[in-house]
C-alpha atoms as a PDB file:
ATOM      1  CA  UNK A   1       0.000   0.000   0.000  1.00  0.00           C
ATOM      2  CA  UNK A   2       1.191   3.229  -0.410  1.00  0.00           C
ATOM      3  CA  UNK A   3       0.204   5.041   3.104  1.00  0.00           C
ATOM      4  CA  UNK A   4       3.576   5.841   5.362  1.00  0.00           C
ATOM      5  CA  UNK A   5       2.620   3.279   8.256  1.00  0.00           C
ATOM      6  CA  UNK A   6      -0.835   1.641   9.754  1.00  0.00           C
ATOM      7  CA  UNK A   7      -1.076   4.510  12.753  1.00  0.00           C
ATOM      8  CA  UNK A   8      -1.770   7.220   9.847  1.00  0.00           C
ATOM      9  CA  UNK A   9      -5.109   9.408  10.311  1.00  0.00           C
ATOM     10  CA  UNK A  10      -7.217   9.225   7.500  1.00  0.00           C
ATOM     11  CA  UNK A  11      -9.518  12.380   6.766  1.00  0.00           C
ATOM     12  CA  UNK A  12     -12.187  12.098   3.855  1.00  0.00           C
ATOM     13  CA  UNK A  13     -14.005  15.702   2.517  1.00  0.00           C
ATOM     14  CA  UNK A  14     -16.859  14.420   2.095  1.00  0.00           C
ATOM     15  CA  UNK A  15     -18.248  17.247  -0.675  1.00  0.00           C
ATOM     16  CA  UNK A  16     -16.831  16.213  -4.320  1.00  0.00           C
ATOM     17  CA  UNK A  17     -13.637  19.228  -5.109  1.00  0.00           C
ATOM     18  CA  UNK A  18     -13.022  20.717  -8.365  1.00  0.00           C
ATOM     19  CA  UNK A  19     -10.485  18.215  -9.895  1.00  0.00           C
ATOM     20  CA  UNK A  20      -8.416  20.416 -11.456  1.00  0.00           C
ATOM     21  CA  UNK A  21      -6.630  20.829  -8.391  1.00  0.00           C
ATOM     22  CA  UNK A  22      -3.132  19.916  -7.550  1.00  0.00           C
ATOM     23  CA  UNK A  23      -0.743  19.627  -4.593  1.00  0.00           C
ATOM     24  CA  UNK A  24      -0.820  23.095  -3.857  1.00  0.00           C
ATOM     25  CA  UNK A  25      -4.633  23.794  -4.458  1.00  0.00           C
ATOM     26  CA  UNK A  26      -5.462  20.478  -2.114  1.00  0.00           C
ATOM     27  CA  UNK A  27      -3.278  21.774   0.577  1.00  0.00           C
ATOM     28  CA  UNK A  28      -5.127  24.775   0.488  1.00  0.00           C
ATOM     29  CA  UNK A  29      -8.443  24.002   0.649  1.00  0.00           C
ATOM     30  CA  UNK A  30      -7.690  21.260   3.676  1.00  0.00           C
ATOM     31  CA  UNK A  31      -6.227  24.481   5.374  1.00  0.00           C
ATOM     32  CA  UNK A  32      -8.885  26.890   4.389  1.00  0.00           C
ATOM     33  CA  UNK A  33     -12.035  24.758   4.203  1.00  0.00           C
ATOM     34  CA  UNK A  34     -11.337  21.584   6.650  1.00  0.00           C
ATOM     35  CA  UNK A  35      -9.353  24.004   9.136  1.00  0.00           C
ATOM     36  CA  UNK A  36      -6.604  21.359   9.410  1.00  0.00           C
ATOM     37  CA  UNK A  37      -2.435  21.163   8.421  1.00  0.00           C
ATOM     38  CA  UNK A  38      -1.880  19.682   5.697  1.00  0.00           C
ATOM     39  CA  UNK A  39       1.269  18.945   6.908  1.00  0.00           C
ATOM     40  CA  UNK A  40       0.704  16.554   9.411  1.00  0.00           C
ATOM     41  CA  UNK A  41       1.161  13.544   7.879  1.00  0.00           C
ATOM     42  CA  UNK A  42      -2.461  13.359   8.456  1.00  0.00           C
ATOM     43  CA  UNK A  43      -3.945  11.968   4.849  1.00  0.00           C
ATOM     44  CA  UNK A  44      -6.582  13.691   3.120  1.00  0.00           C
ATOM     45  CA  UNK A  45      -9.432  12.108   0.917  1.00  0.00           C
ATOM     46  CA  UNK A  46     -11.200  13.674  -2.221  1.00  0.00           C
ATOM     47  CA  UNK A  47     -13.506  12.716  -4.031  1.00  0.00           C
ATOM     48  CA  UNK A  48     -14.892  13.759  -7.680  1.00  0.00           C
ATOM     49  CA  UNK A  49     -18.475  14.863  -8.721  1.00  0.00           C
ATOM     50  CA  UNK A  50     -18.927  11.407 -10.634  1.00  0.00           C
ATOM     51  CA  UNK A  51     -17.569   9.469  -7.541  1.00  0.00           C
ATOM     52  CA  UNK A  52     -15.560   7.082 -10.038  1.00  0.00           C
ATOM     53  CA  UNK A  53     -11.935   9.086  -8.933  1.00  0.00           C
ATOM     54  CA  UNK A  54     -10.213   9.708  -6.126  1.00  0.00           C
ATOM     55  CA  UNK A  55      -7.091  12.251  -5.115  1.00  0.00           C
ATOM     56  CA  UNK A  56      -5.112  11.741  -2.137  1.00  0.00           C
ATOM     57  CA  UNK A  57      -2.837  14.494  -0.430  1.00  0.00           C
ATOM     58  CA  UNK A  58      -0.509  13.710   2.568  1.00  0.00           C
ATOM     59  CA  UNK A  59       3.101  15.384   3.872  1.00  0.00           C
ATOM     60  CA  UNK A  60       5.746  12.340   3.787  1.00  0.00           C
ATOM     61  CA  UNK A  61       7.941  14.178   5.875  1.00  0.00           C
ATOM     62  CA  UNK A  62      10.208  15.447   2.754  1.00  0.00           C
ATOM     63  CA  UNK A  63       7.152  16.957   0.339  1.00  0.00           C
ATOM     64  CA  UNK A  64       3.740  16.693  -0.422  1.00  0.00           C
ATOM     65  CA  UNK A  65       2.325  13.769  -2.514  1.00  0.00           C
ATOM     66  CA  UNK A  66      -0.068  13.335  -4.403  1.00  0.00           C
ATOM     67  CA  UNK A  67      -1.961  10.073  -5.496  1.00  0.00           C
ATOM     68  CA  UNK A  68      -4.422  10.223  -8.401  1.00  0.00           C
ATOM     69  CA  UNK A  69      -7.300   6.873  -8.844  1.00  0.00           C
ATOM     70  CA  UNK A  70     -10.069   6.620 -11.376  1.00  0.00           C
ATOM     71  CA  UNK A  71     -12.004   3.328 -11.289  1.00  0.00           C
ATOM     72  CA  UNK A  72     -12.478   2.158 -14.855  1.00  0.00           C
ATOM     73  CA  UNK A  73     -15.654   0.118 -14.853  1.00  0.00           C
ATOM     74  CA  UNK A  74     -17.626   1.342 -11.605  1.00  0.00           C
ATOM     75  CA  UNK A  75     -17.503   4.173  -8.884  1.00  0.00           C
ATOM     76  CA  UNK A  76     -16.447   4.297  -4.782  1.00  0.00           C
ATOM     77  CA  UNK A  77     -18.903   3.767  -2.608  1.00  0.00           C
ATOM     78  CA  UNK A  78     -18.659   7.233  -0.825  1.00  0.00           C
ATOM     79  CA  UNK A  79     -19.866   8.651   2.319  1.00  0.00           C
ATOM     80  CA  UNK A  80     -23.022  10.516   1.993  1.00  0.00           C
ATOM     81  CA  UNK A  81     -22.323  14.205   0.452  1.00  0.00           C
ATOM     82  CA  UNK A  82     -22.588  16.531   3.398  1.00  0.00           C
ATOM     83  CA  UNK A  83     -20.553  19.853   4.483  1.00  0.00           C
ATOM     84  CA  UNK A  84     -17.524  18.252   6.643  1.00  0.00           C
ATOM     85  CA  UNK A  85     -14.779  15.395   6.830  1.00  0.00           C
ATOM     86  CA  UNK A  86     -14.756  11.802   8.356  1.00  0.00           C
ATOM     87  CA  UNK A  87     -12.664   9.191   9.710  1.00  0.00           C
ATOM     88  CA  UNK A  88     -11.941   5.969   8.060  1.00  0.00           C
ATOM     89  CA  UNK A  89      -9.818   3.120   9.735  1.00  0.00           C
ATOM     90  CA  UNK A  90      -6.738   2.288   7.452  1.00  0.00           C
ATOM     91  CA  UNK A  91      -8.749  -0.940   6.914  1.00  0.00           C
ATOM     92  CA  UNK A  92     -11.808   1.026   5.885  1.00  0.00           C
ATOM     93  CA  UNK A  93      -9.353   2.791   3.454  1.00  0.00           C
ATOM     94  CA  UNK A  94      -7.758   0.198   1.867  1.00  0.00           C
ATOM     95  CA  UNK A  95     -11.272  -1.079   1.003  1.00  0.00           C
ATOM     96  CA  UNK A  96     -12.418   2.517  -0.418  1.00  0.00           C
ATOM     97  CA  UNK A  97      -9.017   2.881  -2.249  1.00  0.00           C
ATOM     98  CA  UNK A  98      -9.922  -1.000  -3.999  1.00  0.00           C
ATOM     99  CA  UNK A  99     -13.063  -0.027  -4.983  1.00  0.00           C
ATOM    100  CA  UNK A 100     -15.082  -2.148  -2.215  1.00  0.00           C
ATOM    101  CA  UNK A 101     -17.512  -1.293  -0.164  1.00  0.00           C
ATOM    102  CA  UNK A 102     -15.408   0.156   2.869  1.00  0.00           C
ATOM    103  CA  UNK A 103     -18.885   0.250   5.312  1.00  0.00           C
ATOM    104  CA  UNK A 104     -18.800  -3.844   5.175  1.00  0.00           C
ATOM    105  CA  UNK A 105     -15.278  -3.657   6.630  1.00  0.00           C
ATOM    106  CA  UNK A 106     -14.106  -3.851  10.231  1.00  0.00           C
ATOM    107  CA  UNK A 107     -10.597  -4.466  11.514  1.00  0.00           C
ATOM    108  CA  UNK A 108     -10.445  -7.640  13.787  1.00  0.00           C
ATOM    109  CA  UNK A 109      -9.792  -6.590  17.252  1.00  0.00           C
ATOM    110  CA  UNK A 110      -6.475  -7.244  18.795  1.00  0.00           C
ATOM    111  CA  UNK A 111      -5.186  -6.864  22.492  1.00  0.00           C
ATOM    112  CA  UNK A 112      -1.821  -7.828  23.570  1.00  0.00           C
ATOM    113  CA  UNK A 113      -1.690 -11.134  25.179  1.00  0.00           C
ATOM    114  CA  UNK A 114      -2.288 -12.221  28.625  1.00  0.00           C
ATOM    115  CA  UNK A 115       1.137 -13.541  31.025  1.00  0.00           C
ATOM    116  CA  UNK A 116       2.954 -15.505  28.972  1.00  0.00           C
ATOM    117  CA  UNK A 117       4.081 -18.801  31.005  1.00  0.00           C
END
């Protein structure tokens, strides 16, 4: 996968953005609109107006990237189109990100184990 480790945050805008928009233009509206720092490490979701592409921006720690999807045959199953952002596990994302319904997915819950003998 191409995230920077499995404790990232991962922040979807849930209104569609004017594609047209690159690194700079992303950062901007996540400062502007989602009041957040786009240099965080934090990464940050967008979605198009026909829901079949996605555009990821995140801060690597050495410069902004930027990924770029479009589904070829069908569309993400997105979050319903509100004003605002939302939280999706890394699981949750990976499912988005393949094109799967990311609602149907739930990490498995892990705990450290009990004394070891």
């Amino acid at each position: 996968m191409i995230l920077p480790s499995q404790c990232v945050r991962i922040v979807v805008a849930t209104r569609p953005v004017d594609f047209r928009k690159g690194h700079n233009g992303l950062a901007a509206l996540v400062h502007n609109e989602l009041k957040s720092d786009p240099f965080t490490g934090t990464v940050f979701v967008f979605r198009s107006k026909r829901a079949d592409r996605l555009k990821l921006v995140f801060w690597d720690g050495s410069g902004l990237v930027l990924v770029y999807k479009r589904l070829e045959e069908n569309s993400f199953c997105w979050p319903e189109v509100r004003n605002g952002v939302m939280s999706l596990s890394i699981v949750q994302f990976e499912a988005l990100f393949g094109g799967l319904d990311w609602r149907k997915v739930r990490a498995l819950e892990s705990r450290a184990p009990q004394g070891v003998e």
